[in-house]
N, C-alpha and C. Protein backbone atom coordinates (compact mmCIF):
# COMPACT_ATOMS: atom_id res chain seq x y z
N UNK A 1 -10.47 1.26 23.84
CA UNK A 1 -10.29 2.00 22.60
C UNK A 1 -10.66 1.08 21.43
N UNK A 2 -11.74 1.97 20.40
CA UNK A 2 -11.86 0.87 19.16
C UNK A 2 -10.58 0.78 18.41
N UNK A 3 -10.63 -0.64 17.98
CA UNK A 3 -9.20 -0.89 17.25
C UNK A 3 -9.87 -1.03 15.72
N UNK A 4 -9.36 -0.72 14.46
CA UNK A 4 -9.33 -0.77 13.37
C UNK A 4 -8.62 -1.60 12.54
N UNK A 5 -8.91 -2.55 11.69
CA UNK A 5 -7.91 -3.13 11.08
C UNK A 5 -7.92 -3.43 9.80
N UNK A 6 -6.58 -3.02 9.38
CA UNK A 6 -6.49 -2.31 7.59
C UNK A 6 -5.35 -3.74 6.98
N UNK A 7 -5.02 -3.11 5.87
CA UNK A 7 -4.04 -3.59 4.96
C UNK A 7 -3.43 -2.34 4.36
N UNK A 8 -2.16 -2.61 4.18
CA UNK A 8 -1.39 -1.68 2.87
C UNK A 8 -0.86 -2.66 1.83
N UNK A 9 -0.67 -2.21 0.93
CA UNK A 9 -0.25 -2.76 -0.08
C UNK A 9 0.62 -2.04 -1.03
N UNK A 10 1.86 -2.40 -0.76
CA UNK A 10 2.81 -1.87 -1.69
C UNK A 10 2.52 -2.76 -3.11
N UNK A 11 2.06 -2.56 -4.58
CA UNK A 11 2.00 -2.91 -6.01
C UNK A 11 3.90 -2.51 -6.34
N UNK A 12 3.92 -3.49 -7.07
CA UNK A 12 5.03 -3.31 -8.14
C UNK A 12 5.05 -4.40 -9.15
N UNK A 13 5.95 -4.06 -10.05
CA UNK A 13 5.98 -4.47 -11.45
C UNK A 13 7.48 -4.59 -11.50
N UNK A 14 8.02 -5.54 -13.01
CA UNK A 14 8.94 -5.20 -13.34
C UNK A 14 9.16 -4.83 -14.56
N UNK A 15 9.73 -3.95 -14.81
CA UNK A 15 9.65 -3.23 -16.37
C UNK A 15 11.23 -3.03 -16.86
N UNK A 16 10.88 -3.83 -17.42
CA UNK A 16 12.42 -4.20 -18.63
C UNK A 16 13.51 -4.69 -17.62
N UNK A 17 12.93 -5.49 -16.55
CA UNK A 17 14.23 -6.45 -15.45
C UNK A 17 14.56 -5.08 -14.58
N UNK A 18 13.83 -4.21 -14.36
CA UNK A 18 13.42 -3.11 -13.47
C UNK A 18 12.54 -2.96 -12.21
N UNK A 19 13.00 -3.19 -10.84
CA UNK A 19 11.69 -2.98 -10.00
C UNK A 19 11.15 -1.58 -9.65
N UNK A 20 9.91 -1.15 -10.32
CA UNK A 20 9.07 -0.34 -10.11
C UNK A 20 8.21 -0.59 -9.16
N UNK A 21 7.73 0.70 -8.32
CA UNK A 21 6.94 0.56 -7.08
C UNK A 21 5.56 2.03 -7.49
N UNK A 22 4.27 1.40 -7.45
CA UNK A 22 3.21 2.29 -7.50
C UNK A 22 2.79 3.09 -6.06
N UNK A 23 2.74 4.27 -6.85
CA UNK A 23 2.19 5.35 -5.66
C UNK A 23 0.74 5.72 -6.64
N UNK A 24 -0.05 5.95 -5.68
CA UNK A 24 -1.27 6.50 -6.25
C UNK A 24 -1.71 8.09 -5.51
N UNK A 25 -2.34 8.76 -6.16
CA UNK A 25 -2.28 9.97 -5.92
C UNK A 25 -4.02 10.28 -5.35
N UNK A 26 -4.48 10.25 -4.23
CA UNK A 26 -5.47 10.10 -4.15
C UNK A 26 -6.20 11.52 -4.64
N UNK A 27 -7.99 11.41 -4.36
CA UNK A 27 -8.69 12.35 -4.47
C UNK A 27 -8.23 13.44 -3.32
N UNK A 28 -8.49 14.72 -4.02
CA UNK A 28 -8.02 15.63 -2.86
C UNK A 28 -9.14 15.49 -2.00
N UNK A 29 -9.00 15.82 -0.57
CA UNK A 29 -9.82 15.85 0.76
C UNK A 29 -9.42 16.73 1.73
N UNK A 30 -10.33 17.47 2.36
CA UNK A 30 -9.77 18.77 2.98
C UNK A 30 -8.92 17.94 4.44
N UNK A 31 -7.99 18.78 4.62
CA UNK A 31 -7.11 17.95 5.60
C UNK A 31 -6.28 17.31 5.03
N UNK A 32 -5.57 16.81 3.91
CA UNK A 32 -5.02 15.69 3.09
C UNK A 32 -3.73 15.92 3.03
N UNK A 33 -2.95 15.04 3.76
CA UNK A 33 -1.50 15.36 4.41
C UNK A 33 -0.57 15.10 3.46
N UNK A 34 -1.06 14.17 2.69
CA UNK A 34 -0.25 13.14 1.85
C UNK A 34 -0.18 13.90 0.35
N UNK A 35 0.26 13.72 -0.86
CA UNK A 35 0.16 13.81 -1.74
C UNK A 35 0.09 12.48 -2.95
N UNK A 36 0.94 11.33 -2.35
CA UNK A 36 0.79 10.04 -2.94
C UNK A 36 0.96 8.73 -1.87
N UNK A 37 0.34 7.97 -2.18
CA UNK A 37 0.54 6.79 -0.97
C UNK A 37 0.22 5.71 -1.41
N UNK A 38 -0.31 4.69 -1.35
CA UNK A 38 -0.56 3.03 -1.67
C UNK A 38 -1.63 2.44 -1.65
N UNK A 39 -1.81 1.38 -1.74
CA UNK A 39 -3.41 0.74 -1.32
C UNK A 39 -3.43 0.56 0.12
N UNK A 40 -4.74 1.03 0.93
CA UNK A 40 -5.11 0.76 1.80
C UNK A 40 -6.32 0.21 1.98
N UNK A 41 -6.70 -0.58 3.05
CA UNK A 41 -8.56 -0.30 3.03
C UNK A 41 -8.84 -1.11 4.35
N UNK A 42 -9.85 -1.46 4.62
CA UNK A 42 -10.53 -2.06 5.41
C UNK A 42 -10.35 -3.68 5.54
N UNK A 43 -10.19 -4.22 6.59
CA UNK A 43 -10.31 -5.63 6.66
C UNK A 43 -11.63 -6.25 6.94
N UNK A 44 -13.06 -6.78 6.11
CA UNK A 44 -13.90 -7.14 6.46
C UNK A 44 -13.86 -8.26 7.35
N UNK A 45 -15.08 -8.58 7.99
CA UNK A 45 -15.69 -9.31 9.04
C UNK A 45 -15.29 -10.82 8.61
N UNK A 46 -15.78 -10.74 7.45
CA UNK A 46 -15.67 -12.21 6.78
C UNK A 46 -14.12 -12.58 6.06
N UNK A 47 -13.16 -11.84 6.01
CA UNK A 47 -12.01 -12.13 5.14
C UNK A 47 -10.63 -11.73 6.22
N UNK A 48 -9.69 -12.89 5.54
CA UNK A 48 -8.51 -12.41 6.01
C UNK A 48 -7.76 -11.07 5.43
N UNK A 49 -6.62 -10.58 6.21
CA UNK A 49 -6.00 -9.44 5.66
C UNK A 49 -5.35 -9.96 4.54
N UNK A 50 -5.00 -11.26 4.02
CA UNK A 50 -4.53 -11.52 2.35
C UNK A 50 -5.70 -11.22 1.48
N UNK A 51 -6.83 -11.56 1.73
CA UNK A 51 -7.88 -11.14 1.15
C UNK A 51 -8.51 -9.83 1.08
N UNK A 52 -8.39 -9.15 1.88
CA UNK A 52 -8.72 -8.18 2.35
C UNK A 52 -7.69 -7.24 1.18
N UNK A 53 -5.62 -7.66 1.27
CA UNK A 53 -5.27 -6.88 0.09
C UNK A 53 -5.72 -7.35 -1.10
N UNK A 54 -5.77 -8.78 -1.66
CA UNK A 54 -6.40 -9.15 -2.84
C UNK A 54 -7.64 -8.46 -3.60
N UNK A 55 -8.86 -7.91 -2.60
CA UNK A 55 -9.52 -7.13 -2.74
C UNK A 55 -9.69 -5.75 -2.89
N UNK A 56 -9.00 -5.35 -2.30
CA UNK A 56 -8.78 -3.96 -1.94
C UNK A 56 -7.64 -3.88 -3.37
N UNK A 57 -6.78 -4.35 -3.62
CA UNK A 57 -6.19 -4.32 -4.88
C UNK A 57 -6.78 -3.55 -6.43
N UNK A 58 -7.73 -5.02 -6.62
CA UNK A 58 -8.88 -5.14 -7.93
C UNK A 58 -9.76 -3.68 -7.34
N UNK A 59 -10.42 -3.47 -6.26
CA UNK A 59 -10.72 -2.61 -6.33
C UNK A 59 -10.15 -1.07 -7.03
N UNK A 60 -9.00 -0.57 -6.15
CA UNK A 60 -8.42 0.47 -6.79
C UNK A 60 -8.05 0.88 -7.45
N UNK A 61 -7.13 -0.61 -8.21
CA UNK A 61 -6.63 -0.50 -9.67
C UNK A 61 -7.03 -1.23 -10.61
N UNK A 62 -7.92 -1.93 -10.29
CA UNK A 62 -8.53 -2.59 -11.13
C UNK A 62 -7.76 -3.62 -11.86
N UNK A 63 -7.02 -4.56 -11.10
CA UNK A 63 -6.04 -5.04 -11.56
C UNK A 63 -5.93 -6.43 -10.54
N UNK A 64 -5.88 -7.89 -11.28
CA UNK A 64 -5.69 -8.50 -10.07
C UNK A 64 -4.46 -9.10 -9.94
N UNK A 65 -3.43 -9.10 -8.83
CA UNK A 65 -2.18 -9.64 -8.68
C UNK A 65 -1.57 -11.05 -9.12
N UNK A 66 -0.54 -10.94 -9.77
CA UNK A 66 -0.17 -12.11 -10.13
C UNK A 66 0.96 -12.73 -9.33
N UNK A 67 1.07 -12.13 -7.84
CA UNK A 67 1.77 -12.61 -6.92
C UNK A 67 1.41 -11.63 -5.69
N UNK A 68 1.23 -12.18 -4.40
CA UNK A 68 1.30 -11.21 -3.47
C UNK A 68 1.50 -11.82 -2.09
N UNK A 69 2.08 -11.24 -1.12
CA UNK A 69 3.08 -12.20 -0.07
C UNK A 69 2.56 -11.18 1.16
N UNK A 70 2.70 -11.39 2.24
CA UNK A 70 3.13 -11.18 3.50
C UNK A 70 4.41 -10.32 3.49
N UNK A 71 4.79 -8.88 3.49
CA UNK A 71 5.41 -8.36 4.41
C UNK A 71 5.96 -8.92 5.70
N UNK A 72 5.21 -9.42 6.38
CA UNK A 72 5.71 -9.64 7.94
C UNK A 72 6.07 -8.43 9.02
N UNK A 73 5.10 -7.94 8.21
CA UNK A 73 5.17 -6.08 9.25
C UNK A 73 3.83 -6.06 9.63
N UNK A 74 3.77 -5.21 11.03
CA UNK A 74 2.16 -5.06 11.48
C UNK A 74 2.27 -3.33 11.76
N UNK A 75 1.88 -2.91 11.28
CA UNK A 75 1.69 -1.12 11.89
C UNK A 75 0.90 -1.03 12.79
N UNK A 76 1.15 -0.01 14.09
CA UNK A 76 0.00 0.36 14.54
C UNK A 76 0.21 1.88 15.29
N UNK A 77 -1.16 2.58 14.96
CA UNK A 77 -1.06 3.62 15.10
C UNK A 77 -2.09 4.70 15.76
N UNK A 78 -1.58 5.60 16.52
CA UNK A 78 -3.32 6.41 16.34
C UNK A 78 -3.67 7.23 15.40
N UNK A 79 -5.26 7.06 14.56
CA UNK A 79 -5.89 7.54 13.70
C UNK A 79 -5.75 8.99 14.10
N UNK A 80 -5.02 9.99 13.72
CA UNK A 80 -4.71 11.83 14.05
C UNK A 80 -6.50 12.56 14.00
N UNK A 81 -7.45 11.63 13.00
CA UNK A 81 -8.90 12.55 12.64
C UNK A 81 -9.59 11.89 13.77
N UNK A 82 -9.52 10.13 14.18
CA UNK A 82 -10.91 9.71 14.87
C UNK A 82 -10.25 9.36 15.77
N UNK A 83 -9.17 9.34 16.59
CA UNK A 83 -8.51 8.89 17.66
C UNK A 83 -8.56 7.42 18.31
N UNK A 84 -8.89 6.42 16.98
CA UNK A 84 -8.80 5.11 16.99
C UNK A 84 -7.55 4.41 16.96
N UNK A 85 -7.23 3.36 17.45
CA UNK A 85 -6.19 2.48 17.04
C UNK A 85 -6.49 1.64 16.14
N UNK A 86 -5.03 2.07 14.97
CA UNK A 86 -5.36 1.56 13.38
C UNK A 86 -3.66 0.36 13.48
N UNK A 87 -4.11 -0.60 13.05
CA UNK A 87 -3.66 -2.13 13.24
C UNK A 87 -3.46 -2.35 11.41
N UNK A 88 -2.44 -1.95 10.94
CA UNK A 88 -2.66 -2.45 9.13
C UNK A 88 -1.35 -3.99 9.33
N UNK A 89 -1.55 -4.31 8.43
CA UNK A 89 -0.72 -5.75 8.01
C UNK A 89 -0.11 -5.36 6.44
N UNK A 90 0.97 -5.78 5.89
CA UNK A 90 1.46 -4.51 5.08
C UNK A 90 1.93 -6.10 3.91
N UNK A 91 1.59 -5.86 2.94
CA UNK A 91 1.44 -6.75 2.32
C UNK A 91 2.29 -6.08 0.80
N UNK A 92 2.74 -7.20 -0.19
CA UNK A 92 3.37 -6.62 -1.65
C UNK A 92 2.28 -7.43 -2.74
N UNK A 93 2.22 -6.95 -3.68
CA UNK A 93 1.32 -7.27 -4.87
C UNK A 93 1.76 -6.93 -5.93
N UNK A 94 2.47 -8.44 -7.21
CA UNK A 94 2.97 -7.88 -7.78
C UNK A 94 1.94 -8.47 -9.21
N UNK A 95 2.37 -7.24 -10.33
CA UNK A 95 1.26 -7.42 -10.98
C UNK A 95 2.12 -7.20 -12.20
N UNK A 96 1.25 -7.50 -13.57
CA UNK A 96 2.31 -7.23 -14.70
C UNK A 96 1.98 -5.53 -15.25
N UNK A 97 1.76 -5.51 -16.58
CA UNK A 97 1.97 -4.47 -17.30
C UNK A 97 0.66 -3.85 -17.39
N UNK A 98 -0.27 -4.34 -16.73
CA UNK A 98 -1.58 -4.53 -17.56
C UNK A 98 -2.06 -2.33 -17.45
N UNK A 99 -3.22 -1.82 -17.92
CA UNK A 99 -3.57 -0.60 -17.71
C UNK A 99 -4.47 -0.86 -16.61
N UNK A 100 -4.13 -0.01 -15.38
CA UNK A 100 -4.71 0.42 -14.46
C UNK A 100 -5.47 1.15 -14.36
N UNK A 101 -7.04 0.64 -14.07
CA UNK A 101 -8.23 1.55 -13.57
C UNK A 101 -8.69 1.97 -12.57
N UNK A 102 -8.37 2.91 -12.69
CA UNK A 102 -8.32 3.77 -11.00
C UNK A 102 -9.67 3.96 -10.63
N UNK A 103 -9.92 3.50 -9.22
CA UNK A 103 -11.46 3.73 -8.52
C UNK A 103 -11.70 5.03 -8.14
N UNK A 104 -12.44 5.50 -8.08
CA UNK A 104 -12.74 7.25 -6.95
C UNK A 104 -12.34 7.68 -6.58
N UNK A 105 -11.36 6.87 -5.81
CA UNK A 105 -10.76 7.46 -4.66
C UNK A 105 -9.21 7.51 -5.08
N UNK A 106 -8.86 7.67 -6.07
CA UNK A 106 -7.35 8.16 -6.72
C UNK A 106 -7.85 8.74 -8.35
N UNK A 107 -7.13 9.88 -8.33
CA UNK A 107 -6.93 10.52 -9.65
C UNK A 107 -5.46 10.73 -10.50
N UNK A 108 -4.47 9.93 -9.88
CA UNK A 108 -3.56 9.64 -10.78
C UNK A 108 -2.76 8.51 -10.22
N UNK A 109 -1.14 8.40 -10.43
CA UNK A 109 -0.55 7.32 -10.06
C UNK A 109 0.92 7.04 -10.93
N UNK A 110 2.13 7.07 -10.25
CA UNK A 110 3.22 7.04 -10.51
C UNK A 110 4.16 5.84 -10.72
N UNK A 111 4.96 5.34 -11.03
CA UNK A 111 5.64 4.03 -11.20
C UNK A 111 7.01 4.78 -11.00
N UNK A 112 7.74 4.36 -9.59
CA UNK A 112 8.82 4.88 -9.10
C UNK A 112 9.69 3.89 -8.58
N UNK A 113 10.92 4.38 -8.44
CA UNK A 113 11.92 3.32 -7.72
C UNK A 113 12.18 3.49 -6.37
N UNK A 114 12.51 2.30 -5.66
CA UNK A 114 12.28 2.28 -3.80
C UNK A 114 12.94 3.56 -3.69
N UNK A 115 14.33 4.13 -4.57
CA UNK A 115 14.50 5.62 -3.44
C UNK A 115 13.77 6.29 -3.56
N UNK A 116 13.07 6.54 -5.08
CA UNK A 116 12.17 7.67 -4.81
C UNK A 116 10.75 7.68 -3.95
N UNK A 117 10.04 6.23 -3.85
CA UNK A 117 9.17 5.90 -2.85
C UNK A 117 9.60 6.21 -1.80
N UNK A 118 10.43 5.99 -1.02
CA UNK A 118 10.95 6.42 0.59
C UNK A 118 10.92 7.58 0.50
N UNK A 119 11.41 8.41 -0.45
CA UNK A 119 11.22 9.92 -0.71
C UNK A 119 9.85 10.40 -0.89
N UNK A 120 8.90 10.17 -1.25
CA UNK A 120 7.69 10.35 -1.63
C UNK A 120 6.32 9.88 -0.87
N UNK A 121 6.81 8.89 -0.52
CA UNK A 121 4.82 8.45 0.71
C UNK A 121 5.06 9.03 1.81
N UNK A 122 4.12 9.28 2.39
CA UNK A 122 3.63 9.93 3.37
C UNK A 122 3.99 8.99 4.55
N UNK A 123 3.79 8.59 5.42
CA UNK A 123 4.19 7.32 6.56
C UNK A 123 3.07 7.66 7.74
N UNK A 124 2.29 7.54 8.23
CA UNK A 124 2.00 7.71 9.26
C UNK A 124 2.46 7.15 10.69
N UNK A 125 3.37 6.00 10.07
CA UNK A 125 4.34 5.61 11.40
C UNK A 125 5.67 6.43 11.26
N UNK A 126 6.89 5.38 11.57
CA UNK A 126 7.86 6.27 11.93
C UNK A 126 8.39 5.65 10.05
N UNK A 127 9.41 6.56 10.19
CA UNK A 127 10.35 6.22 8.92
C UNK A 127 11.03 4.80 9.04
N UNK A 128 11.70 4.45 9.86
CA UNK A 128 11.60 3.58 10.66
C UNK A 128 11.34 2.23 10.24
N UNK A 129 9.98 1.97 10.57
CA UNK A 129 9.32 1.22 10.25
C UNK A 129 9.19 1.34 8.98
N UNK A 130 8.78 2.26 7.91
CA UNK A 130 9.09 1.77 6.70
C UNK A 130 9.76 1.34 5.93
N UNK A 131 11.17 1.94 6.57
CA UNK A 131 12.60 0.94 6.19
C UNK A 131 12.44 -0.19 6.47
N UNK A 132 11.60 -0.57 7.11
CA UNK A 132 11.93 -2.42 7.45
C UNK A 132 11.05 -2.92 6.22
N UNK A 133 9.89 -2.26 6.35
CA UNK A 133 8.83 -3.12 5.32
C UNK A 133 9.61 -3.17 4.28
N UNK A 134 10.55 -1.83 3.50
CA UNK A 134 11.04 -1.86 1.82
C UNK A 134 12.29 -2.71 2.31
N UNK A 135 12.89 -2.79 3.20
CA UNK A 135 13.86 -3.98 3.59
C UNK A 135 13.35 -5.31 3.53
N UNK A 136 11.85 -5.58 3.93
CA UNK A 136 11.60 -6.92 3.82
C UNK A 136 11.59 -6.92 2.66
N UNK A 137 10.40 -6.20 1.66
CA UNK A 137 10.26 -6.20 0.15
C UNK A 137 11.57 -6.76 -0.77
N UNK A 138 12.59 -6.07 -0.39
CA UNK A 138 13.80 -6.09 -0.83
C UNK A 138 14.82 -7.29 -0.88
N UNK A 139 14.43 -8.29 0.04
CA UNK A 139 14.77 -9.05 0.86
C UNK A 139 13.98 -10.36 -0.11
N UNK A 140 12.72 -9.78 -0.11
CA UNK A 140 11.60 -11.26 -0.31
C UNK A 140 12.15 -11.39 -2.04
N UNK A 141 12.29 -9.98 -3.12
CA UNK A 141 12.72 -9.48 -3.91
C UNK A 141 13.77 -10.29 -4.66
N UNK A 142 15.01 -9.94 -3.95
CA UNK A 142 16.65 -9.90 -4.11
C UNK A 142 16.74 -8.87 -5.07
N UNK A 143 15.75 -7.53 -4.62
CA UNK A 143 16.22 -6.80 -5.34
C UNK A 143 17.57 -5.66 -4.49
């Protein structure tokens, strides 16, 4: 089976000694399960998955991180459209105030707090597992 291998990237900020967490609202696409979710993308040939979120970052939001760490989570899953195994490494990126320029592939984007994020992304793993990642976040945090 081809294996795939991504990054996520949970973005946050802190606003007024506040931790805020970005959801982005992608382009609609027929099939589109989700309504808001995070940075994802591709891990190239030539780069690690820190690089890979560092990039994939500036890309989407046009924004480059002024801190970003290891999760210590690995997802893996089967792709539901191409029936691949998808391998992401789940990474945090934290950035300041700056205005965000959204690439193509998102047409809006929210600044929410971890309950309402757990309430709001989509997961393609289990719930589960995303409790651990906003547990590590939380953890790496002391929020």
């Amino acid at each position: 089976m081809l294996q795939v291998k991504k990054i996520w990237v949970i973005v946050y900020r802190m606003n007024e000694s506040k931790l805020e967490l970005l959801l982005l609202k992608p382009n609609p696409e027929p099939g589109l399960v989700y309504d808001y979710y995070v940075i994802t993308g591709g891990i190239e040939s030539n780069e690690t998955a820190k690089q890979a979120a560092l990039r994939e970052t500036e890309e989407e939001i046009g924004v480059n991180p002024i801190n970003i760490f290891n999760l210590c989570e690995t997802i893996e899953y089967i792709d539901r459209s191409s029936g691949q195994k998808v391998i992401e490494k789940c990474f945090a990126a934290e950035i300041n105030n700056s205005k965000l320029v959204l690439n193509e592939e998102h047409v809006g984007y929210r600044w929410v707090s971890i309950k309402d994020f757990k309430k709001m992304i989509w997961w393609e793993g289990s719930k589960n597992k995303l409790n651990r990642v906003i547990r590590n976040l939380e953890d790496t945090l002391g929020a």
